[in-house]
Protein backbone atom coordinates (compact mmCIF):
# COMPACT_ATOMS: atom_id res chain seq x y z
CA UNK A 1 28.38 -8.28 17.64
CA UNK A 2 26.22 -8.38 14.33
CA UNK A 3 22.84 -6.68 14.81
CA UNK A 4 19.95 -9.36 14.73
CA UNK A 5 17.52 -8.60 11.94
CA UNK A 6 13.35 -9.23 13.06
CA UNK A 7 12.66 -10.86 9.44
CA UNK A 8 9.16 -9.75 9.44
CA UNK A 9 10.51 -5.85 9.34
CA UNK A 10 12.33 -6.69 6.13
CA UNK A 11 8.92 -7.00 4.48
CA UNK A 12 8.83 -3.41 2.76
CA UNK A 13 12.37 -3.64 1.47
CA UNK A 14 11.44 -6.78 -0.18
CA UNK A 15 8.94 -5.87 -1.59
CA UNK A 16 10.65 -2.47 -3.18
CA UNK A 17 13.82 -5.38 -4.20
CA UNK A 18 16.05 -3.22 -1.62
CA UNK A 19 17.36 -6.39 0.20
CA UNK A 20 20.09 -8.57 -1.00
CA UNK A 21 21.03 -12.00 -2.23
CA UNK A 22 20.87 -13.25 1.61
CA UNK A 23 18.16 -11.50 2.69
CA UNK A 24 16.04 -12.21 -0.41
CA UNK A 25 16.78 -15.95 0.49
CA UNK A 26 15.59 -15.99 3.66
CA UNK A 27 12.30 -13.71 3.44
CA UNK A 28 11.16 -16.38 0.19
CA UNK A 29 11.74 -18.79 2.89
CA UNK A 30 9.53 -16.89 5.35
CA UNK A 31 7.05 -16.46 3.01
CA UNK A 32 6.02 -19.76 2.82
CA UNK A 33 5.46 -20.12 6.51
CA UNK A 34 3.79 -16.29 7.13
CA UNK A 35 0.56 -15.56 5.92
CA UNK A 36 0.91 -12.05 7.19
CA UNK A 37 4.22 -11.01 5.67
CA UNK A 38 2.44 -12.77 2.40
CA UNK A 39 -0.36 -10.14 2.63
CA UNK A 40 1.95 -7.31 3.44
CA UNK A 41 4.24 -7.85 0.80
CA UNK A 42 1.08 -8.07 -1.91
CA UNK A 43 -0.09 -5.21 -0.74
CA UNK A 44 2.78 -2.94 -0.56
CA UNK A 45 3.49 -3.99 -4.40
CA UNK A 46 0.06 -3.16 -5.14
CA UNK A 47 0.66 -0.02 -3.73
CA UNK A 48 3.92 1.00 -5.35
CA UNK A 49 2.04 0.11 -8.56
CA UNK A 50 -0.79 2.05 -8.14
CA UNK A 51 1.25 5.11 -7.34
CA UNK A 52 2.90 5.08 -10.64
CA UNK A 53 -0.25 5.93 -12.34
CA UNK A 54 -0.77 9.16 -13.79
CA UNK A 55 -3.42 11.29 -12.18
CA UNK A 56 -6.09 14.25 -13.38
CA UNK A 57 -4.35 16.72 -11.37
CA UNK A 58 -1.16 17.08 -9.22
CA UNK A 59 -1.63 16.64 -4.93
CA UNK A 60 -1.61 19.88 -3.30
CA UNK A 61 1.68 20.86 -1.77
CA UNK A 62 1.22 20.73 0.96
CA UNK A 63 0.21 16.61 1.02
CA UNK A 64 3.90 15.52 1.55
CA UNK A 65 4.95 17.29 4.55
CA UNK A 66 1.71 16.31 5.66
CA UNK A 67 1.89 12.29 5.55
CA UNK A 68 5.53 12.61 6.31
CA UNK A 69 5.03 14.80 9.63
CA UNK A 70 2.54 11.89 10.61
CA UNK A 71 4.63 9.14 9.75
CA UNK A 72 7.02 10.79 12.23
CA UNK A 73 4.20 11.25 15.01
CA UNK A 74 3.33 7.62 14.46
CA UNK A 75 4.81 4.90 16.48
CA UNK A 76 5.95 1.63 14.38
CA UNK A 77 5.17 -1.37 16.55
CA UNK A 78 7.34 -4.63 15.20
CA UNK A 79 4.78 -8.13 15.18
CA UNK A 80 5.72 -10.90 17.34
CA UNK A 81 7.25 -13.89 16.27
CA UNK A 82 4.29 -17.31 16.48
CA UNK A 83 1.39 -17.33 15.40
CA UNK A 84 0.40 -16.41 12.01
CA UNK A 85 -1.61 -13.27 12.00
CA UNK A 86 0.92 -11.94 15.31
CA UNK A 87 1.27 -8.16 15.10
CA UNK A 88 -0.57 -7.46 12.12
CA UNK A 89 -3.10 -5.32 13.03
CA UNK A 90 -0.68 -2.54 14.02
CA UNK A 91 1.49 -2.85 10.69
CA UNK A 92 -1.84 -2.75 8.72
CA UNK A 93 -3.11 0.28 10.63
CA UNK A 94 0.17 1.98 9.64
CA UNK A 95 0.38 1.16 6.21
CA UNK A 96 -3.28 1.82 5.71
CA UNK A 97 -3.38 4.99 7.42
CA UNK A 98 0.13 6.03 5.06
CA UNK A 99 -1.48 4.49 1.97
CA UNK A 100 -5.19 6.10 2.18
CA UNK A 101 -3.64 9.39 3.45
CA UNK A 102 -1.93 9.76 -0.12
CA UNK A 103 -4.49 8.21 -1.96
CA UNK A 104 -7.73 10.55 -0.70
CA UNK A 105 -5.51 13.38 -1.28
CA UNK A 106 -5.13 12.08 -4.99
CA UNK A 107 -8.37 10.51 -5.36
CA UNK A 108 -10.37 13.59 -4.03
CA UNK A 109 -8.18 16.08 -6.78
CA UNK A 110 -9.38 13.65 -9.44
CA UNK A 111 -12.74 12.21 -9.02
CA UNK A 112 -14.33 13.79 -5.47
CA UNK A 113 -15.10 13.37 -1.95
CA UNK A 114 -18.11 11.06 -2.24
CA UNK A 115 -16.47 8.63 -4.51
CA UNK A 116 -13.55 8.28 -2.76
CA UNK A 117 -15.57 7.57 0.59
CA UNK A 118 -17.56 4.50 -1.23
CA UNK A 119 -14.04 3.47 -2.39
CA UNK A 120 -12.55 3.73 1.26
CA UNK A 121 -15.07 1.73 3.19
CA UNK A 122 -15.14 -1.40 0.38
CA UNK A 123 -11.18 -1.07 1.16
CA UNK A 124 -11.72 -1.04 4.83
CA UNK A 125 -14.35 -3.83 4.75
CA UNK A 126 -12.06 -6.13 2.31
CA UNK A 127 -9.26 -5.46 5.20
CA UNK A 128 -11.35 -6.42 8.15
CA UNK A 129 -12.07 -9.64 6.67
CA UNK A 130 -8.59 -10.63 5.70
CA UNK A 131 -7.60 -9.68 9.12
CA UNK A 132 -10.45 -11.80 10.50
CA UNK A 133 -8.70 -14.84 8.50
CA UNK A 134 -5.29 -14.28 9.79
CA UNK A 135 -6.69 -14.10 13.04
CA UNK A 136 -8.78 -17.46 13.14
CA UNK A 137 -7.18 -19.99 15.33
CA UNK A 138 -7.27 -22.22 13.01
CA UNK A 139 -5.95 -20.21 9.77
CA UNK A 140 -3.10 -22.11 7.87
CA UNK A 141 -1.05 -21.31 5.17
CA UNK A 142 -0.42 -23.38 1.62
CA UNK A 143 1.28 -22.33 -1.31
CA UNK A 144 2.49 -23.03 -4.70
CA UNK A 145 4.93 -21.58 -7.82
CA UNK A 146 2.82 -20.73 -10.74
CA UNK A 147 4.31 -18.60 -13.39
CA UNK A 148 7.08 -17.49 -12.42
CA UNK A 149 5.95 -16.03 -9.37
CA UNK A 150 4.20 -17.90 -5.90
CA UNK A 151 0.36 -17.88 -5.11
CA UNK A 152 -0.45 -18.39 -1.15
CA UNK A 153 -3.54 -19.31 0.56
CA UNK A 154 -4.01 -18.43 4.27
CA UNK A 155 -6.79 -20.64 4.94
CA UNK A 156 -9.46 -20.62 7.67
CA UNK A 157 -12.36 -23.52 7.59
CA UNK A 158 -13.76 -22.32 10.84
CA UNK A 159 -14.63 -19.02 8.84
CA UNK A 160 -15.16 -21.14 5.96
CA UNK A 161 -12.43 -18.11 4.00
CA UNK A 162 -9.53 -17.89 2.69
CA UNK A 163 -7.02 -14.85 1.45
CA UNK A 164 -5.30 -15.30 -1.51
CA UNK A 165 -1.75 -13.61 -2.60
CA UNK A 166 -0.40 -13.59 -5.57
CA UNK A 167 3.13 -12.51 -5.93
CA UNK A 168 5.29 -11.81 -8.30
CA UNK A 169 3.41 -13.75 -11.33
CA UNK A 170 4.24 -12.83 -14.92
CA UNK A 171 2.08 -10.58 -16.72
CA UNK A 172 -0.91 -12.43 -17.97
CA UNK A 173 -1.14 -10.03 -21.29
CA UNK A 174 -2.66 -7.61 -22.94
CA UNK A 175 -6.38 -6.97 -21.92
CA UNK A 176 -5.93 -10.58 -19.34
CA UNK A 177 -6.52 -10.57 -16.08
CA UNK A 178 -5.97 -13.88 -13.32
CA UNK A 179 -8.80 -15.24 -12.54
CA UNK A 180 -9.33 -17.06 -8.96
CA UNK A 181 -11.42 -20.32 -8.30
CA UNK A 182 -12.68 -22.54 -5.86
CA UNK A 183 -13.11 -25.72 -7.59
CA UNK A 184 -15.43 -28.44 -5.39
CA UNK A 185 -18.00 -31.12 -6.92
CA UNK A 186 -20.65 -28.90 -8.30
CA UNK A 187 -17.64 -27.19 -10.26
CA UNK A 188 -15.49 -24.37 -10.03
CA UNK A 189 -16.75 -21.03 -8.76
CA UNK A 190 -15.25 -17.62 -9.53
CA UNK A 191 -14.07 -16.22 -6.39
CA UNK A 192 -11.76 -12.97 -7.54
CA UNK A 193 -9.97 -11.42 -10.26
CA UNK A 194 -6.63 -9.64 -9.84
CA UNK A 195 -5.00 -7.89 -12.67
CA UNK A 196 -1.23 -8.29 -12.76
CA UNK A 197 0.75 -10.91 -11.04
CA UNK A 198 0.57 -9.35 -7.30
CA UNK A 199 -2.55 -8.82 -5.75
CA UNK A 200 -4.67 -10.57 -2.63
CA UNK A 201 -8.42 -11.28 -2.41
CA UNK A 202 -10.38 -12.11 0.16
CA UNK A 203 -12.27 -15.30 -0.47
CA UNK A 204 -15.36 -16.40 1.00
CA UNK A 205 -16.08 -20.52 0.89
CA UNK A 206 -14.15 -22.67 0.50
CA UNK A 207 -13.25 -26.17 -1.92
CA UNK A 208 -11.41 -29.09 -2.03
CA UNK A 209 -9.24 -26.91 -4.38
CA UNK A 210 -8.48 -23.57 -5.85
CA UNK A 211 -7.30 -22.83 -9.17
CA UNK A 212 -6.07 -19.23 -11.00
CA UNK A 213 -6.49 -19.28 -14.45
CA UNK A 214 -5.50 -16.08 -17.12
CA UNK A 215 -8.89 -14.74 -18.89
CA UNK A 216 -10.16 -12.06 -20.69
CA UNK A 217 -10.23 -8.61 -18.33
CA UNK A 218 -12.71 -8.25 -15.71
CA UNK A 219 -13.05 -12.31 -15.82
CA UNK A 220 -15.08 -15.06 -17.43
CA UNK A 221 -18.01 -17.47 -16.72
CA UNK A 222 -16.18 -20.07 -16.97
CA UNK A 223 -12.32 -21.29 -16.51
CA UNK A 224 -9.96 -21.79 -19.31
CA UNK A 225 -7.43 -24.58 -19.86
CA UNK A 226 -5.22 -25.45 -18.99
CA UNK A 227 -5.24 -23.67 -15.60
CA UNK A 228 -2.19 -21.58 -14.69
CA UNK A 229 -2.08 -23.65 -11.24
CA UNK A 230 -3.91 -25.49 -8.70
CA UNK A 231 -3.82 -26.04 -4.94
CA UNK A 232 -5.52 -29.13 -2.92
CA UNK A 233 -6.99 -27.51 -0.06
């Protein structure tokens, strides 16, 4: 008898493009219906990314046996199938606990202790809130194809938030960044930037629509046309 596959555990493998043809199928069609998984995936990507970067000076040895003997100690719990934040506290606390493990290590060689710790709490605070969103009783999930790539919205009025993912959009360009927006009747209000086409943001108020636009790096004033995409909320 075939083994039955939990999709949500396929979520690292798709986002490192080690699943096939059929698998890759069916997690796009998760997507759509998981904010979680959505959030995951963006933020393994962003991860993968940000390890490619060169650093000031090489990890200590020692680092790798390190993460890897507590990766071993550390017990992988598998979410539960419903509702749309289900089980993602104890993937995040894994990943997050893997992720800042190698990063202080790297972070400390190359700019120090203290910076690093300022850097770690925003982190920690940013994932509190987007786990406060996927937790609201009321959170639901919309999403759209824009450029090449899919943008979700976990959305959660009683929290008056939102978490954005982009995934898989095309490079905006040289010295561009995407720009997020929440667009209601006194105009549209910047409410992120994320440089390359995978990222999430937490978002705090919400409009009758949201909008991602490409603009100059680190943002602009005011949105550009046309806009890469839009989303009635």
């Amino acid at each position: 008898m075939a083994e039955t596959v939990d999709i949500h555990a396929l979520a690292g493998a798709y986002a490192l493009d080690a699943v096939d043809d059929l698998e890759r199928a069916a997690f796009d069609r998760h997507l759509r219906e998981c904010g979680a998984c959505a959030v995951e995936v963006a933020e393994l990507r962003e991860t993968a990314s940000w390890l490619t970067h060169a650093v000031a000076a090489p990890p200590p040895p020692r680092l790798r046996d390190a993460v890897l003997a507590e990766i071993g100690r550390t017990a992988q719990e598998r979410p539960k199938r419903g509702a749309v934040g289900g089980g993602r506290s104890q993937r995040s606390r894994l990943l997050r606990w893997t992720v800042g493990a190698v990063a202080a290590a790297v972070l400390a060689v190359g700019v120090g202790v203290g910076t690093w710790t300022i850097a770690q709490n925003g982190v920690q605070q940013e994932n509190a809130r987007i786990d406060a969103v996927l937790a609201a009783p009321d959170a639901r999930l919309v999403s759209s194809e824009m450029a090449g790539g899919r943008v979700t919205l976990i959305v959660s009025p009683s929290r008056n938030a939102a978490v954005a993912v982009l995934d898989g959009l095309e490079d905006p360009g040289a010295d561009k960044d995407y720009q997020l927006w929440m667009i209601g009747d006194a105009g549209p209000k910047d409410v992120g930037v994320i440089p390359g086409g995978t990222g999430r943001k937490y978002i705090n108020g919400l409009a009758p629509s949201f909008g991602v636009t490409k603009e100059r790096e680190g943002g602009a004033d005011k949105p550009s046309e046309p806009l890469v995409g839009q989303i009635k909320l």
